[in-house]
PDB file of N, CA and C in Angstrom:
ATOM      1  N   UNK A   1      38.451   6.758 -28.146  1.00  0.00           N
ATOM      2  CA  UNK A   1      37.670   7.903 -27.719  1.00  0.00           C
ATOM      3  C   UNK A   1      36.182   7.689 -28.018  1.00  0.00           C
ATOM      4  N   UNK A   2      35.910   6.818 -29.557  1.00  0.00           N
ATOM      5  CA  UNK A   2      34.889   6.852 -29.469  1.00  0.00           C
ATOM      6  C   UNK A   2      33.840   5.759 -28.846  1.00  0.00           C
ATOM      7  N   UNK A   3      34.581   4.705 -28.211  1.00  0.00           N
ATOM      8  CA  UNK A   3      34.465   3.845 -27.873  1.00  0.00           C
ATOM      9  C   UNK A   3      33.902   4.096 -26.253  1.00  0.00           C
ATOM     10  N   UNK A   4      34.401   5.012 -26.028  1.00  0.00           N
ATOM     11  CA  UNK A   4      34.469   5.522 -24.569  1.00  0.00           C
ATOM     12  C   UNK A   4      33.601   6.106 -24.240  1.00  0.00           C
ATOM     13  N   UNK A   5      32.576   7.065 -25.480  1.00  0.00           N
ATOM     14  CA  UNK A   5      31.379   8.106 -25.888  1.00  0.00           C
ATOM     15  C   UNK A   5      30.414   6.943 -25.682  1.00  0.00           C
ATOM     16  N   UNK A   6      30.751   6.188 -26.548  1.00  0.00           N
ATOM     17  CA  UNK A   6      29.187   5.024 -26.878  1.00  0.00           C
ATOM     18  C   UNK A   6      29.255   4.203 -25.791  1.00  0.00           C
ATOM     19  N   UNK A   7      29.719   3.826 -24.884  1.00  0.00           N
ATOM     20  CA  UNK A   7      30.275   3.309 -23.396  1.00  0.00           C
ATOM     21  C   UNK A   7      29.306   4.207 -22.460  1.00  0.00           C
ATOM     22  N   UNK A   8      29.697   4.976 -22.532  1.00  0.00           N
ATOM     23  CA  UNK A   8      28.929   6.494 -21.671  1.00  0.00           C
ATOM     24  C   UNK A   8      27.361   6.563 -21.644  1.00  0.00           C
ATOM     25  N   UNK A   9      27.453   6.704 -22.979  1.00  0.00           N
ATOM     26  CA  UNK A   9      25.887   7.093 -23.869  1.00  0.00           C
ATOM     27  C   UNK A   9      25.126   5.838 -23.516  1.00  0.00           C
ATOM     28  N   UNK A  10      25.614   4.789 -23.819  1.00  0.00           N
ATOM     29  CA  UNK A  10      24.773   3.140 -23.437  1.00  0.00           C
ATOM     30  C   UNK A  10      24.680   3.034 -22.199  1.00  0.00           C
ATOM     31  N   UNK A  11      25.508   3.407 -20.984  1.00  0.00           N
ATOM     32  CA  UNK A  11      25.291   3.392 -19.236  1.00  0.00           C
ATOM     33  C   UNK A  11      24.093   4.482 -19.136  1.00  0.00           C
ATOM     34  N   UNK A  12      24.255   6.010 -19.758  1.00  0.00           N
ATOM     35  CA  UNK A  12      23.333   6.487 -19.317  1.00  0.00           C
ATOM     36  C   UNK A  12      22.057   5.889 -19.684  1.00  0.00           C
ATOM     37  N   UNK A  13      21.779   5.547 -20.802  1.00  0.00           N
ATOM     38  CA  UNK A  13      20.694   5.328 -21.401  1.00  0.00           C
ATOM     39  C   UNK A  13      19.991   3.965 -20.362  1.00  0.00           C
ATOM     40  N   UNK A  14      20.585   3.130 -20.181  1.00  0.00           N
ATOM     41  CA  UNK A  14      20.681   1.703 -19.171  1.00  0.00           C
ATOM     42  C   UNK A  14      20.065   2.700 -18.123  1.00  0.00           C
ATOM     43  N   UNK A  15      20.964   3.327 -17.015  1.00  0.00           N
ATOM     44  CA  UNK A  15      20.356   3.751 -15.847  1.00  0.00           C
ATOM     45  C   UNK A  15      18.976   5.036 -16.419  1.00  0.00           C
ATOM     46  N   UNK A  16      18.369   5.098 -17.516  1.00  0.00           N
ATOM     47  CA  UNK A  16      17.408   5.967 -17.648  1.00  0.00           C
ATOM     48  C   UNK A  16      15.912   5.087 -17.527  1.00  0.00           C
ATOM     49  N   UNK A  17      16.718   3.865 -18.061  1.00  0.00           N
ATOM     50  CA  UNK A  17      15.130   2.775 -18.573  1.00  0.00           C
ATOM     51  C   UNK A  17      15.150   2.132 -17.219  1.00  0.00           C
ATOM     52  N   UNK A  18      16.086   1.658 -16.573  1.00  0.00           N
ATOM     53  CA  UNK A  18      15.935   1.654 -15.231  1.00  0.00           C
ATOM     54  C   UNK A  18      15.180   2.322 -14.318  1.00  0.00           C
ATOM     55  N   UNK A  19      15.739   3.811 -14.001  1.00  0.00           N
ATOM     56  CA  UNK A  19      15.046   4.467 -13.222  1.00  0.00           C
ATOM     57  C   UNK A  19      13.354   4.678 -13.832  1.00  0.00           C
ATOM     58  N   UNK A  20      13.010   4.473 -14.954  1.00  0.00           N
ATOM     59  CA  UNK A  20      11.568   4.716 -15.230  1.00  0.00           C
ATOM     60  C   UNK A  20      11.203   3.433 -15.201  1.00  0.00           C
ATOM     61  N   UNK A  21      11.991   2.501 -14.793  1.00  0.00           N
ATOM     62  CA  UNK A  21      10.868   1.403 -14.501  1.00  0.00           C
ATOM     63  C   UNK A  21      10.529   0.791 -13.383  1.00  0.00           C
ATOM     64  N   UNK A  22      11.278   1.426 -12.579  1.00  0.00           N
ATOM     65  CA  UNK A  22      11.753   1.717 -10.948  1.00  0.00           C
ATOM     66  C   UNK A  22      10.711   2.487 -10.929  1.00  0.00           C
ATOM     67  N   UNK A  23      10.382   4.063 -11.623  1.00  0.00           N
ATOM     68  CA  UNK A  23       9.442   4.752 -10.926  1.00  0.00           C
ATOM     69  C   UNK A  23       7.730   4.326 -11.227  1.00  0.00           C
ATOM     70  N   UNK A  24       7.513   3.696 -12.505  1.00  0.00           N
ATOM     71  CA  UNK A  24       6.904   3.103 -12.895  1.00  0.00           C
ATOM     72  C   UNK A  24       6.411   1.545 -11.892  1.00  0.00           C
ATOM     73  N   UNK A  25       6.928   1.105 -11.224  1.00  0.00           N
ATOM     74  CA  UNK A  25       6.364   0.347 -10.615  1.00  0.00           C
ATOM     75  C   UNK A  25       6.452   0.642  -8.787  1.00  0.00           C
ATOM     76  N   UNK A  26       6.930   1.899  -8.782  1.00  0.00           N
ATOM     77  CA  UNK A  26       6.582   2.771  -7.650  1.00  0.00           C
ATOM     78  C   UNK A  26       4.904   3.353  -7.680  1.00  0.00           C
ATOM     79  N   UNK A  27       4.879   3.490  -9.086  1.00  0.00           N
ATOM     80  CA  UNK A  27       3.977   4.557  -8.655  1.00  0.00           C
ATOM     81  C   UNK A  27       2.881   3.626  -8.761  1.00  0.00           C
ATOM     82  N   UNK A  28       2.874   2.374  -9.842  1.00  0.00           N
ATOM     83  CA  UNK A  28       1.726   1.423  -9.790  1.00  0.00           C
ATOM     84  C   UNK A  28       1.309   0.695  -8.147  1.00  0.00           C
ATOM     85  N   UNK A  29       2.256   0.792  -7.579  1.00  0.00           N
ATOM     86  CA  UNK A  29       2.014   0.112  -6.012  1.00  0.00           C
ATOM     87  C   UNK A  29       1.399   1.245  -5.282  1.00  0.00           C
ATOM     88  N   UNK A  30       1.744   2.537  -5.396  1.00  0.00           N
ATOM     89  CA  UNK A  30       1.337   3.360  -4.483  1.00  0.00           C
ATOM     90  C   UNK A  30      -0.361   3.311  -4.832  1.00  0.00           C
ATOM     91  N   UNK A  31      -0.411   3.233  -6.436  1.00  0.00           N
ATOM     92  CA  UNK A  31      -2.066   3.445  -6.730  1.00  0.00           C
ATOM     93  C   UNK A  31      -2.526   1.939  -6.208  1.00  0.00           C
ATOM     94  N   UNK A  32      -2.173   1.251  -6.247  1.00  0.00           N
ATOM     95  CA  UNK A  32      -2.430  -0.417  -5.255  1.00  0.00           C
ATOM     96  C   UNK A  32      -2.673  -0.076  -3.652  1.00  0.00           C
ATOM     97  N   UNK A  33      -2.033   0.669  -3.023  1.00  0.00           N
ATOM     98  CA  UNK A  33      -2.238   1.265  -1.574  1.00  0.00           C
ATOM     99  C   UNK A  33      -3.507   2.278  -1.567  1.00  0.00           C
ATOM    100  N   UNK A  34      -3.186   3.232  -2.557  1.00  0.00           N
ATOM    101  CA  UNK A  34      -4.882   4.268  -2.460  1.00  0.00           C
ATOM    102  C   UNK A  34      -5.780   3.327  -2.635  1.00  0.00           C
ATOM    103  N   UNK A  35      -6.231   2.527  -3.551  1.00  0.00           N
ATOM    104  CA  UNK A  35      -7.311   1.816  -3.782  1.00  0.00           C
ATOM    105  C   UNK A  35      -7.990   1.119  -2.620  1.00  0.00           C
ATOM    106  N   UNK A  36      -7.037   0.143  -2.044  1.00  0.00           N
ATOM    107  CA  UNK A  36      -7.316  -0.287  -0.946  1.00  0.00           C
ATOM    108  C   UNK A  36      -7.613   0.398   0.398  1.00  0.00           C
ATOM    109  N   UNK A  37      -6.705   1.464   0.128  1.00  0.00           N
ATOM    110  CA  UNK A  37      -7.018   2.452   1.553  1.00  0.00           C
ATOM    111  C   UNK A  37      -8.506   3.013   1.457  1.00  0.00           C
ATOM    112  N   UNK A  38      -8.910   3.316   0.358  1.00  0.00           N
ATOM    113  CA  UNK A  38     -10.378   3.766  -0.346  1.00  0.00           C
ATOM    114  C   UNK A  38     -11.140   2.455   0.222  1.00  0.00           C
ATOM    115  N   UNK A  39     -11.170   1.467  -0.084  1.00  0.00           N
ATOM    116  CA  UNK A  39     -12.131   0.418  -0.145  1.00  0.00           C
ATOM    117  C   UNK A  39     -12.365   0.027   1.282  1.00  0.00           C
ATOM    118  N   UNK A  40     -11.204   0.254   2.446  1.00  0.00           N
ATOM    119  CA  UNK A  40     -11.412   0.144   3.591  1.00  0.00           C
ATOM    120  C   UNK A  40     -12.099   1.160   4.271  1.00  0.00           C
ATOM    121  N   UNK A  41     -11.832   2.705   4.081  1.00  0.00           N
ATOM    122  CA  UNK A  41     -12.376   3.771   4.555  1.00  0.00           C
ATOM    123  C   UNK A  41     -14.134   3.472   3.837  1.00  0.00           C
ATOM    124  N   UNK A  42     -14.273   2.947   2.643  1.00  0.00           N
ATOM    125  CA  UNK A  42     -15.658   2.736   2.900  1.00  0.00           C
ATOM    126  C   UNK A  42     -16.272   1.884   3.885  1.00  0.00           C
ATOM    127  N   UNK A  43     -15.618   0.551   3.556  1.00  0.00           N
ATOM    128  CA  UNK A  43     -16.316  -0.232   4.469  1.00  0.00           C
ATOM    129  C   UNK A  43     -16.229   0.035   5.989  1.00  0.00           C
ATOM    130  N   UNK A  44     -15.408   0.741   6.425  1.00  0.00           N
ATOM    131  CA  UNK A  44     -15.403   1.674   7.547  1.00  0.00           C
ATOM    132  C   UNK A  44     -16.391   2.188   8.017  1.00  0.00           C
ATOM    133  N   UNK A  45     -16.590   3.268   7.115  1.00  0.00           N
ATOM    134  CA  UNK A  45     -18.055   3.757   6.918  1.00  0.00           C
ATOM    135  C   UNK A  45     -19.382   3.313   6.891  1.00  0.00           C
ATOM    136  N   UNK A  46     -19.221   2.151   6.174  1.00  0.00           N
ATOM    137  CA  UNK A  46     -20.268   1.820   5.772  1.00  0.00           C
ATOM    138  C   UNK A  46     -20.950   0.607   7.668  1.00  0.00           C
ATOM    139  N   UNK A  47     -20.216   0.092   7.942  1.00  0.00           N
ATOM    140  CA  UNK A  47     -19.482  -0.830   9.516  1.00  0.00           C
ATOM    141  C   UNK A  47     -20.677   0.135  10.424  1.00  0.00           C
ATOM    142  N   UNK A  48     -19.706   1.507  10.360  1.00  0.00           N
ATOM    143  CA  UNK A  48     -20.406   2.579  11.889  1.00  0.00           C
ATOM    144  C   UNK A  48     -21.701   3.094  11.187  1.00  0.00           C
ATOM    145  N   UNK A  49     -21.852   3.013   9.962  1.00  0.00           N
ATOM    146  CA  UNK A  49     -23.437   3.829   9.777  1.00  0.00           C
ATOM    147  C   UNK A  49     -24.441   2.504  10.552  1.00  0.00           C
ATOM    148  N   UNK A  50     -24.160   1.269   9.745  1.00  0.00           N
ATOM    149  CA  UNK A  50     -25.071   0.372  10.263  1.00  0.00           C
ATOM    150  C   UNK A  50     -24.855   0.010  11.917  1.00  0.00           C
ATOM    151  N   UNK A  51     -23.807   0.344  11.942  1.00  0.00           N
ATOM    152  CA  UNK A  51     -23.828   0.256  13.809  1.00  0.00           C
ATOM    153  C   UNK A  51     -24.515   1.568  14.718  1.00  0.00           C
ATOM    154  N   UNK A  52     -24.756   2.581  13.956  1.00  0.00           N
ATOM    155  CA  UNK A  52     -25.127   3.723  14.648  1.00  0.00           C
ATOM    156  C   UNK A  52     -26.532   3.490  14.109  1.00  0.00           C
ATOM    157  N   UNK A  53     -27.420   2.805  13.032  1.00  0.00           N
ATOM    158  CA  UNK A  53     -28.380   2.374  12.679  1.00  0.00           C
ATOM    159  C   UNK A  53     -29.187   1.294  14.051  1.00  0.00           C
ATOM    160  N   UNK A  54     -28.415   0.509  14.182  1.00  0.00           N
ATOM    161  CA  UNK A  54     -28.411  -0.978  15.400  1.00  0.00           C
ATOM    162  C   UNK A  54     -28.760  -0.022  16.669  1.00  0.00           C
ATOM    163  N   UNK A  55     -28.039   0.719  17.131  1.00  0.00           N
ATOM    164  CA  UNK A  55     -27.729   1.308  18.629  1.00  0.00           C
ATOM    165  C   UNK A  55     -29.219   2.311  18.491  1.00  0.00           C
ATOM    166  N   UNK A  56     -29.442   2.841  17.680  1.00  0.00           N
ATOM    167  CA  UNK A  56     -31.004   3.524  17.445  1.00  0.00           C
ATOM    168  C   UNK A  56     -32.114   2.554  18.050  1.00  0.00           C
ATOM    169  N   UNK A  57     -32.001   1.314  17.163  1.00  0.00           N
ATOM    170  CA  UNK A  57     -33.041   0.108  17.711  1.00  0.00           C
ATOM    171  C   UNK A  57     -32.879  -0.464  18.617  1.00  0.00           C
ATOM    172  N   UNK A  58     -32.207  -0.189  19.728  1.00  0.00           N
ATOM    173  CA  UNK A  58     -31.630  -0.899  21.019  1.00  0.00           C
ATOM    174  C   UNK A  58     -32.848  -0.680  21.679  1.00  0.00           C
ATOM    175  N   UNK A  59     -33.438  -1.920  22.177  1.00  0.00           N
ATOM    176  CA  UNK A  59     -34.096  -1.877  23.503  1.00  0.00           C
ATOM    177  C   UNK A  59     -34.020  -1.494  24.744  1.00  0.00           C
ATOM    178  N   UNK A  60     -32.597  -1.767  24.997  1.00  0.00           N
ATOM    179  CA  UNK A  60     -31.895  -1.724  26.417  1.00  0.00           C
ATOM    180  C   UNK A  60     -30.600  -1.071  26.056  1.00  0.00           C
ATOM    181  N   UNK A  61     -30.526  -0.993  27.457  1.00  0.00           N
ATOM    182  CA  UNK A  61     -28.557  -0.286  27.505  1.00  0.00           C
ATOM    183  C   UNK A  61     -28.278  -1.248  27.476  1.00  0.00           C
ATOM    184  N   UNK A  62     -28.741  -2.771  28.143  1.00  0.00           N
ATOM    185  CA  UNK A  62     -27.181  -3.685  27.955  1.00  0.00           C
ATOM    186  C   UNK A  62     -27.316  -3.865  26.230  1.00  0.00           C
ATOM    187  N   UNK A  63     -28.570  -4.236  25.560  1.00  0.00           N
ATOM    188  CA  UNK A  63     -27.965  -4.258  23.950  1.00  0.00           C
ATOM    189  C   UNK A  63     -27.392  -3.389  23.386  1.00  0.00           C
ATOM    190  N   UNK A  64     -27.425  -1.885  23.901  1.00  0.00           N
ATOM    191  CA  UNK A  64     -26.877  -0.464  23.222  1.00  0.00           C
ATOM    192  C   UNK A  64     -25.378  -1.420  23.091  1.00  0.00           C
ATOM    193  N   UNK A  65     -25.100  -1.800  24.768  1.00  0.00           N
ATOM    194  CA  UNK A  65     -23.399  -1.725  25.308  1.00  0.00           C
ATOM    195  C   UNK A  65     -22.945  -2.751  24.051  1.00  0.00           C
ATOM    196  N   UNK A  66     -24.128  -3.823  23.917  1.00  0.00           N
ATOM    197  CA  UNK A  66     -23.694  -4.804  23.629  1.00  0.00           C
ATOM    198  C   UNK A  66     -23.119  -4.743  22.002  1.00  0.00           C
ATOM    199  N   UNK A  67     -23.677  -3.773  21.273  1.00  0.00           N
ATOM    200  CA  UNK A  67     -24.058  -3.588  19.736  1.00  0.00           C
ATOM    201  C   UNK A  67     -22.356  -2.894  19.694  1.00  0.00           C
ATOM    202  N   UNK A  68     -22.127  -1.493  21.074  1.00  0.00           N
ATOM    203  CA  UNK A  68     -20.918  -0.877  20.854  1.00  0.00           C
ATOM    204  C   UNK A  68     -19.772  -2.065  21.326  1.00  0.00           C
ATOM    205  N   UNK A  69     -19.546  -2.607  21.801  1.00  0.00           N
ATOM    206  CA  UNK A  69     -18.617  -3.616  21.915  1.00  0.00           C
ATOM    207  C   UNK A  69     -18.368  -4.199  21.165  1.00  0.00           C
ATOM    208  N   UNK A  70     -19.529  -4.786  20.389  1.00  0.00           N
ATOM    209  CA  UNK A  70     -18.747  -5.846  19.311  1.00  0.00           C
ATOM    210  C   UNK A  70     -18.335  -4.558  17.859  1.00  0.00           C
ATOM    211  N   UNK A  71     -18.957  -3.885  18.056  1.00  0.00           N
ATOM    212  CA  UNK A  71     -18.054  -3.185  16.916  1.00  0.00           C
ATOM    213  C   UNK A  71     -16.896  -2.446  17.344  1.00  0.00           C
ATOM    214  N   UNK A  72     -16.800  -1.849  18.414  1.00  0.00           N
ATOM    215  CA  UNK A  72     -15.277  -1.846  18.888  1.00  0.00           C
ATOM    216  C   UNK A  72     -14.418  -2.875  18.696  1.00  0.00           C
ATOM    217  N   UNK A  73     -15.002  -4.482  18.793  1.00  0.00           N
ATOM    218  CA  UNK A  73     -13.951  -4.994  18.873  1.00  0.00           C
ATOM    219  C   UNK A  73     -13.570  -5.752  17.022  1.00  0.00           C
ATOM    220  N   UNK A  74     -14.972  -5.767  16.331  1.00  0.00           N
ATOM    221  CA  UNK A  74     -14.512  -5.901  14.968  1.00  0.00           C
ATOM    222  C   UNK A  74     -13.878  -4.415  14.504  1.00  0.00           C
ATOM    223  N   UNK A  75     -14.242  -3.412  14.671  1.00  0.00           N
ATOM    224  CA  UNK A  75     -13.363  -2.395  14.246  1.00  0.00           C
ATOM    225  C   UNK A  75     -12.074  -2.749  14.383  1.00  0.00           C
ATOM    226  N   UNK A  76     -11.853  -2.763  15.786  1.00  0.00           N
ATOM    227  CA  UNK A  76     -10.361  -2.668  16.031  1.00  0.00           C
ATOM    228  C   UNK A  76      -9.482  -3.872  15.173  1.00  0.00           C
ATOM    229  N   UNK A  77     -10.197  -5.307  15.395  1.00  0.00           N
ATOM    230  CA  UNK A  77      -9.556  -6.477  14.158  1.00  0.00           C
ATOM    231  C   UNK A  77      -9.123  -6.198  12.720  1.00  0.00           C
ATOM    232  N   UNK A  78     -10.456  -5.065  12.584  1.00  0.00           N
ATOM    233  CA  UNK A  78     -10.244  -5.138  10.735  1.00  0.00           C
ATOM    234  C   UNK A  78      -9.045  -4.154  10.682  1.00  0.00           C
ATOM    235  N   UNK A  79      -9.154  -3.034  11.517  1.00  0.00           N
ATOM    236  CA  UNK A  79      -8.333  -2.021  11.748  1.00  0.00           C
ATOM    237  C   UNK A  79      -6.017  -2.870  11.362  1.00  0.00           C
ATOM    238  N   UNK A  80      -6.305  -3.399  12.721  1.00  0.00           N
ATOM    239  CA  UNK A  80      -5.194  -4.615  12.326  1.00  0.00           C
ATOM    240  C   UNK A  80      -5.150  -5.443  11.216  1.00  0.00           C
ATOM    241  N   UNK A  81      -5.908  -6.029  10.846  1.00  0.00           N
ATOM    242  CA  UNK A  81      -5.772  -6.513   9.611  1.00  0.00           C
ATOM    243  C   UNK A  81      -5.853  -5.380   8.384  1.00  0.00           C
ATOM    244  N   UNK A  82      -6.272  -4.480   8.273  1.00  0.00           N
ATOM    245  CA  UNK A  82      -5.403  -3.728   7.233  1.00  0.00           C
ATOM    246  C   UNK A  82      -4.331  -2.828   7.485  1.00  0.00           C
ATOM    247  N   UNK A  83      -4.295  -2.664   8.644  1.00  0.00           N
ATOM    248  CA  UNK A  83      -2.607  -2.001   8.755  1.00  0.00           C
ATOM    249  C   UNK A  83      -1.451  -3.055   8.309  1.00  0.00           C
ATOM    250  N   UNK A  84      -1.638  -4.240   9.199  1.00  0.00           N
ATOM    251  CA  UNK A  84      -0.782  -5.403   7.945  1.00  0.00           C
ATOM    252  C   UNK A  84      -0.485  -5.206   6.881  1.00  0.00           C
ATOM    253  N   UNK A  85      -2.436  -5.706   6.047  1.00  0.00           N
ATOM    254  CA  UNK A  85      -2.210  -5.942   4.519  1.00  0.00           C
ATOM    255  C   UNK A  85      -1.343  -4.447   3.782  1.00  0.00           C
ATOM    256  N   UNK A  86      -1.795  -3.255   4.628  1.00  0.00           N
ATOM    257  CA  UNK A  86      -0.769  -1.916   3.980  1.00  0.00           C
ATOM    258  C   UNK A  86       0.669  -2.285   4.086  1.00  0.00           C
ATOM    259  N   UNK A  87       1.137  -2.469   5.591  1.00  0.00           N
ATOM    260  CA  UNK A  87       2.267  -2.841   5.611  1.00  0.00           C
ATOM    261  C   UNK A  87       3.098  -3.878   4.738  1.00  0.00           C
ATOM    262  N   UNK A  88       2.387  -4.609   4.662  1.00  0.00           N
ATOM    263  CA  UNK A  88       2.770  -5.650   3.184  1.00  0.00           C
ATOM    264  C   UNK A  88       2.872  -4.590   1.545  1.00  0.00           C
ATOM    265  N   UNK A  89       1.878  -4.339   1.563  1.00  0.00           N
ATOM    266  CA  UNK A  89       1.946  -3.952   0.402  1.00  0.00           C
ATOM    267  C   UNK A  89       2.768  -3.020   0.239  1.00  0.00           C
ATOM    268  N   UNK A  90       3.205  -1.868   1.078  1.00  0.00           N
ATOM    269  CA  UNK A  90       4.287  -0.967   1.356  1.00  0.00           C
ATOM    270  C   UNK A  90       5.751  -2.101   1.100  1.00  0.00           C
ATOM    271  N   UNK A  91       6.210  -2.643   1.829  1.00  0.00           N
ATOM    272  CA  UNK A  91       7.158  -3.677   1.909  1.00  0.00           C
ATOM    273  C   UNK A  91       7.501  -4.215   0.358  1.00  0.00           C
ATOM    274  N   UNK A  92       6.418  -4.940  -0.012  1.00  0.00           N
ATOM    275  CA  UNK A  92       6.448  -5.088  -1.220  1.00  0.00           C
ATOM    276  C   UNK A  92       6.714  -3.973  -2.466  1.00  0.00           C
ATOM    277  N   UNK A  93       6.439  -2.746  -2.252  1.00  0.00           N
ATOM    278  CA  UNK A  93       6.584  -1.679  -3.157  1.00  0.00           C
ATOM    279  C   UNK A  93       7.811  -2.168  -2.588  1.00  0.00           C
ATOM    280  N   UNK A  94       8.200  -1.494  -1.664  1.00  0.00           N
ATOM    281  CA  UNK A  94       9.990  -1.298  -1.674  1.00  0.00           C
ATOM    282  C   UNK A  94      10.670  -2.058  -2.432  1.00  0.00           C
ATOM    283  N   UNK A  95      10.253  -3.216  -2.463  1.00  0.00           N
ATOM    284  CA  UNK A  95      11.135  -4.428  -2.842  1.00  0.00           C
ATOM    285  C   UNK A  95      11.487  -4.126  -4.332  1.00  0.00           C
ATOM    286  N   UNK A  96       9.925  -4.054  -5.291  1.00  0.00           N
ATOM    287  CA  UNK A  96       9.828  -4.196  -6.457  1.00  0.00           C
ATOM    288  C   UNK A  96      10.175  -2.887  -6.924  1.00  0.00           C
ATOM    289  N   UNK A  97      10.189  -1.994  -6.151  1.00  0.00           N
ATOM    290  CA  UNK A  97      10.975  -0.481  -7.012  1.00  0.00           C
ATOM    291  C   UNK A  97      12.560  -0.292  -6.596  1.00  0.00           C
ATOM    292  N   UNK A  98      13.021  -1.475  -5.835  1.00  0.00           N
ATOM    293  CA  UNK A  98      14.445  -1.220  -5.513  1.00  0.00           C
ATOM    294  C   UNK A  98      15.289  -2.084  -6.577  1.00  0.00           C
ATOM    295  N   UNK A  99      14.501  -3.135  -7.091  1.00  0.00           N
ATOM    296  CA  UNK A  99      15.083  -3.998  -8.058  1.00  0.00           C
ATOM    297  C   UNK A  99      15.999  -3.741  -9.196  1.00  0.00           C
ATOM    298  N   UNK A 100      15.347  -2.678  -9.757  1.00  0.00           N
ATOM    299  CA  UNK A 100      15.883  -2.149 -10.891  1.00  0.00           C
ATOM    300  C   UNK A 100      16.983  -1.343 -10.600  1.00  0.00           C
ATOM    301  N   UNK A 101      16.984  -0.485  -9.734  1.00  0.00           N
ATOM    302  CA  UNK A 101      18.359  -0.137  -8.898  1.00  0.00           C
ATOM    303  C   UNK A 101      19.517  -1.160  -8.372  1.00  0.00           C
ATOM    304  N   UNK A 102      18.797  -2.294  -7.921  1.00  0.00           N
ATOM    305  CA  UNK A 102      19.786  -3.036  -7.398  1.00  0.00           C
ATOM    306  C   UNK A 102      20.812  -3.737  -8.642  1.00  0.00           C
ATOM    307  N   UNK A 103      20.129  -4.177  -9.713  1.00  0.00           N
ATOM    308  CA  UNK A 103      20.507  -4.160 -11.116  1.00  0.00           C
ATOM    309  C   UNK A 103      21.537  -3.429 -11.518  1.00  0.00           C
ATOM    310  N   UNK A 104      21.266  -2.097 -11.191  1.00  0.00           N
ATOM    311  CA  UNK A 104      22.296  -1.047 -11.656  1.00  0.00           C
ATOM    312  C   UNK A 104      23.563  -0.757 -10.966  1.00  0.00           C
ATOM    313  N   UNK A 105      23.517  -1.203  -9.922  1.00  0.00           N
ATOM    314  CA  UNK A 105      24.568  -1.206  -8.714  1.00  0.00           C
ATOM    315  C   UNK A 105      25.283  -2.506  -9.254  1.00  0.00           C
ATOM    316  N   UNK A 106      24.543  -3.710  -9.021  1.00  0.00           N
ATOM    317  CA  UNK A 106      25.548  -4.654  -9.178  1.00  0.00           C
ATOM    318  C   UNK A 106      26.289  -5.027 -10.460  1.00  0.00           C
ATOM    319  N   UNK A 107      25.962  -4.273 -11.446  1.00  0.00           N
ATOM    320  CA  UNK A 107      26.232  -3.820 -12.893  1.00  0.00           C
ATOM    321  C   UNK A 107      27.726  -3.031 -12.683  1.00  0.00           C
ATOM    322  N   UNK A 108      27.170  -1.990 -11.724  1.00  0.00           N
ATOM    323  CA  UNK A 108      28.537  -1.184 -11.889  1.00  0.00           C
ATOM    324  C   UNK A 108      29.475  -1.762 -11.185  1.00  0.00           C
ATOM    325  N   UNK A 109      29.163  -2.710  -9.546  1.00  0.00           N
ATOM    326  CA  UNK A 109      30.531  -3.048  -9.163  1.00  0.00           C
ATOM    327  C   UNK A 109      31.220  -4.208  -9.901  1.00  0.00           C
ATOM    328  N   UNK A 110      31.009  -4.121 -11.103  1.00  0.00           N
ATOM    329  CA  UNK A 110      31.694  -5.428 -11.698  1.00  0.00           C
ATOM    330  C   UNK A 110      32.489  -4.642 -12.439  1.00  0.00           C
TER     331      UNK A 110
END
């Protein structure tokens, strides 16, 4: 009986340090995603001020066209390249906060 208590008591305790280290490296990835999402929305920002700076000093419409094109088209690149690098890093959370769960599963089907 008592064997069966301290059996109990040691699984729960197992799936407790688990799940906090599961949520614990959930939540460190998610602050890994804000940061970056921050650092892009600046340089975002920072991209169209100096492009709306450029299009002021335009001589001509074809340089206006010319100034909005190429930042349409680096916008749109960087745009893709950090939806990726998120998508990665999302991917990667999953991975590293499912671990410790997966641990606990293959623990129990034995």
């Amino acid at each position: 009986m008592i064997n069966g208590f301290e059996e109990i008591q040691k699984s729960g305790k197992e799936s407790m340090d688990l799940a906090m280290k599961s949520f614990g490296t959930f939540s460190k990835g998610l602050q890994a995603i804000a940061v970056e999402m921050a650092d892009y929305s600046k340089k975002s920002f920072e991209d169209s001020s100096a492009t709306v700076e450029k299009l002021f000093g335009a001589k001509s419409f074809d340089k206006a066209l010319e100034i909005q094109t190429d930042y349409a088209k680096s916008s749109y690149e960087g745009f893709v390249a950090q939806s990726t690098k998120i998508g990665e890093l999302f991917a990667d959370l999953a991975k590293e906060a499912y671990k410790p769960v997966e641990t606990m599963v293959s623990k129990a089907a034995k």
